[in-house]
C-alpha atoms as a PDB file:
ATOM      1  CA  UNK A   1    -230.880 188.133-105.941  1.00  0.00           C
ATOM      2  CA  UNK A   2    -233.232 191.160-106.500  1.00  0.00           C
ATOM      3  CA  UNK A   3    -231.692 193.634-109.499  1.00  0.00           C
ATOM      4  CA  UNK A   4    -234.836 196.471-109.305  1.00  0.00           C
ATOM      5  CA  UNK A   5    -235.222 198.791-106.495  1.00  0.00           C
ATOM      6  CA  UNK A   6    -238.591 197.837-106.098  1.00  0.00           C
ATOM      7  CA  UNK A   7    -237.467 193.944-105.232  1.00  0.00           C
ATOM      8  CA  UNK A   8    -235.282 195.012-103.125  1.00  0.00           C
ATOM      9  CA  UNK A   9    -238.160 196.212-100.922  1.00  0.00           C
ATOM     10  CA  UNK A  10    -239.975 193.738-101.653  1.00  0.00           C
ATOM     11  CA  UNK A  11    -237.458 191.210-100.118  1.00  0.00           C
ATOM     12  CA  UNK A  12    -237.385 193.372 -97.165  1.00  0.00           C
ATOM     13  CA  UNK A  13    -241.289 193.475 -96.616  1.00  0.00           C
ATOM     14  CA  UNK A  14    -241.264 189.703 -96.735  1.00  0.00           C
ATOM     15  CA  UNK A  15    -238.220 188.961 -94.232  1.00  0.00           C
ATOM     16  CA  UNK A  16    -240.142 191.489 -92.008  1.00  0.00           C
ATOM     17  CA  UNK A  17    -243.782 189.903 -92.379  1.00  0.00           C
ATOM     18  CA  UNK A  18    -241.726 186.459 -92.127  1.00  0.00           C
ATOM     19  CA  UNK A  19    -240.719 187.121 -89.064  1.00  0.00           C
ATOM     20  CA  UNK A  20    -243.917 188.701 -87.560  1.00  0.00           C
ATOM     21  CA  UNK A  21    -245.779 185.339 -88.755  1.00  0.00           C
ATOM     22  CA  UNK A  22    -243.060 183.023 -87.191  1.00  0.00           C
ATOM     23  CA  UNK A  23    -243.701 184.639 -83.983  1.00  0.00           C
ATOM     24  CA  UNK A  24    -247.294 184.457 -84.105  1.00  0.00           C
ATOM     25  CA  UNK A  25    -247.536 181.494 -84.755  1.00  0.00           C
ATOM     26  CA  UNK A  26    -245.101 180.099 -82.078  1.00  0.00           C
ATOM     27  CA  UNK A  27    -247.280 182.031 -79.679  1.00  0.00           C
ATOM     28  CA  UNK A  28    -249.951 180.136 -80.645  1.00  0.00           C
ATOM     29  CA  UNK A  29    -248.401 176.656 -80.674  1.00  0.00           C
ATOM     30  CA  UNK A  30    -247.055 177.318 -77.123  1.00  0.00           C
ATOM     31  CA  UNK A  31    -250.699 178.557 -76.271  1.00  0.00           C
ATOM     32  CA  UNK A  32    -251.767 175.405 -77.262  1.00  0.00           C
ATOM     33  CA  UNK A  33    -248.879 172.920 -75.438  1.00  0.00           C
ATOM     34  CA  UNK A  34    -249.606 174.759 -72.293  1.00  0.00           C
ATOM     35  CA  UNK A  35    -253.297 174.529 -72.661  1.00  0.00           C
ATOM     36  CA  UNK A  36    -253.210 170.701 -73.609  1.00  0.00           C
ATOM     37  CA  UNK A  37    -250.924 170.231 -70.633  1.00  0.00           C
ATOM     38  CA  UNK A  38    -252.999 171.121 -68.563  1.00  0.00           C
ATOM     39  CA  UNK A  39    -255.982 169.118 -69.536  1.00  0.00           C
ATOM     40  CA  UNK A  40    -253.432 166.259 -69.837  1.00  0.00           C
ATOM     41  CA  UNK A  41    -252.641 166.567 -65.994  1.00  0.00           C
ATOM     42  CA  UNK A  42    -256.290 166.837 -65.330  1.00  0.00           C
ATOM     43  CA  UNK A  43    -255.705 170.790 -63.718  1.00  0.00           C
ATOM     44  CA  UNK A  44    -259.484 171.953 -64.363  1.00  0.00           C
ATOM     45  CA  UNK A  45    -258.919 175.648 -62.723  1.00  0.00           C
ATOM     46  CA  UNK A  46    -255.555 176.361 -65.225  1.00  0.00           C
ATOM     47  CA  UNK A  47    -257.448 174.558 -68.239  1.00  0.00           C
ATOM     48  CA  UNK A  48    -260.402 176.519 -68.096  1.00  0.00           C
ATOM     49  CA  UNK A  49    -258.068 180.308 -67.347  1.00  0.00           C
ATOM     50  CA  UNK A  50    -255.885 179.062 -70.472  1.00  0.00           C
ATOM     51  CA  UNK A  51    -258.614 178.513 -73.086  1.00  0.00           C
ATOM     52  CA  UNK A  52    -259.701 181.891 -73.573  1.00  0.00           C
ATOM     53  CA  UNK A  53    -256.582 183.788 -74.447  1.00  0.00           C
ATOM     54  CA  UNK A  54    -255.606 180.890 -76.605  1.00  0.00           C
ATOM     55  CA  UNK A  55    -258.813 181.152 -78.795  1.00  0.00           C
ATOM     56  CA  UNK A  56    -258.489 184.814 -78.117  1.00  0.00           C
ATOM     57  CA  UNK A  57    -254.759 184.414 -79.982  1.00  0.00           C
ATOM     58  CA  UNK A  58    -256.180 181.889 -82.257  1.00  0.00           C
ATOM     59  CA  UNK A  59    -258.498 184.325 -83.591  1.00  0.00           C
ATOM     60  CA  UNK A  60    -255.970 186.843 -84.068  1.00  0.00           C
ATOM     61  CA  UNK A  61    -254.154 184.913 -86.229  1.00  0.00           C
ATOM     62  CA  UNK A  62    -256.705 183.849 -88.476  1.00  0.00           C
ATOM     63  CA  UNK A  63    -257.801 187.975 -88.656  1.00  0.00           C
ATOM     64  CA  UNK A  64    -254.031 188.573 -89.821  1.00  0.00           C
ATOM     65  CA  UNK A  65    -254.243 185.579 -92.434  1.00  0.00           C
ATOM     66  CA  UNK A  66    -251.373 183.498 -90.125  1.00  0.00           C
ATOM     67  CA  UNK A  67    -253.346 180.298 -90.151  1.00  0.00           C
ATOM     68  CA  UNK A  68    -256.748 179.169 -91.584  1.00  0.00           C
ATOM     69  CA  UNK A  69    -260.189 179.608 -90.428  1.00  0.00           C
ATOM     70  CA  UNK A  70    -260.958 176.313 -90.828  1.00  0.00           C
ATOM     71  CA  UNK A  71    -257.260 175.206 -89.259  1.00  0.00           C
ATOM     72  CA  UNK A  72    -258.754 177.354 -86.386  1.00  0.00           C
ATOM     73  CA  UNK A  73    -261.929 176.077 -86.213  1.00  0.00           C
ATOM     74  CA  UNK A  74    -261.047 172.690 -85.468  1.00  0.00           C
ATOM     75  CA  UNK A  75    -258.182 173.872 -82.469  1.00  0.00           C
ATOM     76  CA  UNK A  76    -260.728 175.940 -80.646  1.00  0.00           C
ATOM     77  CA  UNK A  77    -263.280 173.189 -80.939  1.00  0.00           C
ATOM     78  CA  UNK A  78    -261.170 170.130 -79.831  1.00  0.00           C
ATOM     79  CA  UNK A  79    -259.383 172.498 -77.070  1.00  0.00           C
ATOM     80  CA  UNK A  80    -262.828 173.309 -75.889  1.00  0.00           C
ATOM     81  CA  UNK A  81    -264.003 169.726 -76.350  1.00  0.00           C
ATOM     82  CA  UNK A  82    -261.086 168.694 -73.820  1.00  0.00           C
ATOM     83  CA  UNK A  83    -261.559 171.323 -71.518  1.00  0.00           C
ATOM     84  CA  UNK A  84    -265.107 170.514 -71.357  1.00  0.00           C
ATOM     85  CA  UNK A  85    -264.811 166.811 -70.785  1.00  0.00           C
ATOM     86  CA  UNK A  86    -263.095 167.655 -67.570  1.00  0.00           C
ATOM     87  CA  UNK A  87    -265.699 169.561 -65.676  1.00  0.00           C
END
């Protein structure tokens, strides 16, 4: 438990920032199920009108330190790979 004023806030910046990052990141994961979904079913119009707002969100995320660029990298090149393959 925090004794100092000063780790007091501290414990409430990083609930807050917790929080932000847990729903950032479940954005992104649902981004993604949708997304592979839809390549899975073989739906080239909704594949190809989902990939740019995910990479759009994956991007985001790796500008606010959520994920990794190189973690990123690799999604928006095997998401684009799929989407791709289907054209």
């Amino acid at each position: 438990m925090a004794n100092h004023k000063s780790a007091e806030k501290r414990v409430r910046q990083t609930a807050k920032k917790n929080a932000i990052n847990r729903s950032s990141r479940s954005k992104i994961r649902t981004s993604i199920k949708k997304l592979r979904s839809a390549v899975a079913a073989h739906d080239k119009n909704t594949s190809t009108e989902l990939l740019f707002p995910t990479v759009s969100l994956i991007d985001k995320a790796v500008n606010k330190g959520i994920i990794h660029k190189n973690t990123a990298a690799r999604h928006k090149s095997r998401l684009t790979k799929h989407v791709n393959a289907l054209s």
